[in-house]
Protein backbone atom coordinates (compact mmCIF):
# COMPACT_ATOMS: atom_id res chain seq x y z
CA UNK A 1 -13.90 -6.83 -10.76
CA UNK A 2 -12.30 -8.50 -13.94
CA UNK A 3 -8.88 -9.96 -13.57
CA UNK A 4 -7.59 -7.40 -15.83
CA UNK A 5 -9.03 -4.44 -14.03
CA UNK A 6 -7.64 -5.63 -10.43
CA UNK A 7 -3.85 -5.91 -12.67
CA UNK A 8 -3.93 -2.55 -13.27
CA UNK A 9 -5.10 -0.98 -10.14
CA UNK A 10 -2.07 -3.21 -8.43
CA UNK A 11 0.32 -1.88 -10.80
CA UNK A 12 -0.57 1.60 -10.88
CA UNK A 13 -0.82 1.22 -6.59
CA UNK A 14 2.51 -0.70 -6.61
CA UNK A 15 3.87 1.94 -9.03
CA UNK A 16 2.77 4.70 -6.85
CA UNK A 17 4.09 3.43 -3.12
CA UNK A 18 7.46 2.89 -4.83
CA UNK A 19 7.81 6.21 -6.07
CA UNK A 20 6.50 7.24 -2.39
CA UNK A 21 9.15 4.72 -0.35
CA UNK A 22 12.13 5.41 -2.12
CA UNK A 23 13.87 8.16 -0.82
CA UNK A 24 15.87 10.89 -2.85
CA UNK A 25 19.54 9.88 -4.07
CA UNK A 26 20.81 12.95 -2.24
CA UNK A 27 19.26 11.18 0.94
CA UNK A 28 20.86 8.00 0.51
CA UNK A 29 23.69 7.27 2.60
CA UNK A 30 27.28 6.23 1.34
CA UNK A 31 27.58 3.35 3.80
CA UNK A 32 26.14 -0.10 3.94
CA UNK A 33 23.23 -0.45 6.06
CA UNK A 34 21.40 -3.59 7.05
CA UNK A 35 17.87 -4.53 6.61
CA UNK A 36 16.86 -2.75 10.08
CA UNK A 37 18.04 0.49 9.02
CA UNK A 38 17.02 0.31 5.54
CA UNK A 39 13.15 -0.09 6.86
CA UNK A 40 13.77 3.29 8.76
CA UNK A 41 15.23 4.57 6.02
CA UNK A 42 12.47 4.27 3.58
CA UNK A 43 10.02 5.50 6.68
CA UNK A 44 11.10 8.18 7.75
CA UNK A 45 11.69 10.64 4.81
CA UNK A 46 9.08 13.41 3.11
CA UNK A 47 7.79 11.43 0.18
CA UNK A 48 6.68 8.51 2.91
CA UNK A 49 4.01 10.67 4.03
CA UNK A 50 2.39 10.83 1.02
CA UNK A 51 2.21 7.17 1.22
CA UNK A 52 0.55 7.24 4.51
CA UNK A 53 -1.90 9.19 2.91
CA UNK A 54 -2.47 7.31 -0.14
CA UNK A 55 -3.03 4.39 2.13
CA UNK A 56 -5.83 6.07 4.51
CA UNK A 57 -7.39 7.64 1.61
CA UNK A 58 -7.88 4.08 -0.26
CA UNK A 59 -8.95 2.60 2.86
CA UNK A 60 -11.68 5.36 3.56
CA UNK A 61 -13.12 5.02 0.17
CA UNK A 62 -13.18 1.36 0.20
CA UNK A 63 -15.21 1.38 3.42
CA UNK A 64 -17.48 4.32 2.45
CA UNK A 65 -17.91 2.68 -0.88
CA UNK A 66 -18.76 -0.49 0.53
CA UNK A 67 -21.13 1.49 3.10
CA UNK A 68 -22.89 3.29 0.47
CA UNK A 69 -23.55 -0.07 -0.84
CA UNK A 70 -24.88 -1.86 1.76
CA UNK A 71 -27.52 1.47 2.50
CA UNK A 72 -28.40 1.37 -1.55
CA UNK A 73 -29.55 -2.19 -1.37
CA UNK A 74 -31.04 -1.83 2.05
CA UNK A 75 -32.73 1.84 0.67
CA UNK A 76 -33.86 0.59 -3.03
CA UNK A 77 -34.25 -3.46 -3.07
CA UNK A 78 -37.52 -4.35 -1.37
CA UNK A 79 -36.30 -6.90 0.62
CA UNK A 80 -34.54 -7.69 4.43
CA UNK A 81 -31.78 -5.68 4.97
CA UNK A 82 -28.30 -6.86 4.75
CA UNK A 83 -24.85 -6.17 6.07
CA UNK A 84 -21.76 -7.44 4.01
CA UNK A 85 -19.48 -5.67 5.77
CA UNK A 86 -16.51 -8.51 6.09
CA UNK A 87 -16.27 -7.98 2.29
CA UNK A 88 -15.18 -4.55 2.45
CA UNK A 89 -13.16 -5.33 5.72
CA UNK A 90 -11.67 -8.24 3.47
CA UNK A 91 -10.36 -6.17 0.90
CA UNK A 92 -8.93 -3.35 3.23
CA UNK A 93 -6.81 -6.29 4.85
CA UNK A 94 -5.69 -7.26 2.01
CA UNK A 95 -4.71 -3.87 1.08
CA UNK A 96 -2.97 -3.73 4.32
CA UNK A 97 -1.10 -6.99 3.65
CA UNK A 98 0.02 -5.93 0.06
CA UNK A 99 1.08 -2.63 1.27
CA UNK A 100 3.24 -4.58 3.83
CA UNK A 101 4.83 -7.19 1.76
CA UNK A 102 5.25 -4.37 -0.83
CA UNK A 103 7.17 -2.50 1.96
CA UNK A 104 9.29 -5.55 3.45
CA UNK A 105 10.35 -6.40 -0.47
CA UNK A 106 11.31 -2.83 -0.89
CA UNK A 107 13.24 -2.53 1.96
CA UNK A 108 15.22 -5.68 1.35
CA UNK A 109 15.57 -4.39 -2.55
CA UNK A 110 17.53 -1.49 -0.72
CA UNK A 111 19.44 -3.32 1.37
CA UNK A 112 20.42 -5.46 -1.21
CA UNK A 113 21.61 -3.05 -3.40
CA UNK A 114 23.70 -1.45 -0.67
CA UNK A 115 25.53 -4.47 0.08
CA UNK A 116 26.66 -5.20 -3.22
CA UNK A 117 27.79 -1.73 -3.65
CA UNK A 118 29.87 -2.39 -0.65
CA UNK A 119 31.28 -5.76 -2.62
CA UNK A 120 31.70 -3.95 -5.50
């Protein structure tokens, strides 16, 4: 995958879970809250569930993908089988680890932005 390719696809995904993790303004809540609460807040609300499902559905398809690989070589090369699974296992951690640091970053955006409301 080109550089350019693997920019989009992390904008568009990083575009996508933020639309998912931010809740509604009629949800949001007057008072300041801390970092603790702002990571609940941002879990547990409607649109987070579609973000639980983007997540498992992206890391289905990149291990049936990288399946489907593996049994295309195996079926259609001529030569010893392989397995490459840590690739595919590599690149659903590191999905994982985006989607977490994408998470933590939001949450502190949030908490952030509360705080200096409260300033304000």
């Amino acid at each position: 995958m080109r550089s350019f390719e693997l920019t989009v696809l992390v904008l568009v995904y990083s575009g996508i879970m933020i639309f998912f993790l931010v809740p509604f303004k009629s949800k949001e809540t007057k008072c300041p809250i801390t970092f603790k609460e702002s990571l609940l807040h941002i879990t547990f609300h409607k649109k987070a569930l579609l973000a639980l499902l983007l997540i498992n559905f992206l890391l289905i398809a990149i291990w049936f993908g990288y399946k489907q690989e593996i049994y295309h070589f195996n079926a259609h090369s001529g030569y010893p089988p392989i397995s490459s699974d840590s690739k595919g296992i590599f690149y659903m951690c590191a999905l994982l680890g985006y989607t977490v640091i994408l998470y933590v970053t939001l949450a502190l955006w949030i908490s952030l932005k509360n705080l200096k409301r409260r300033v304000e």
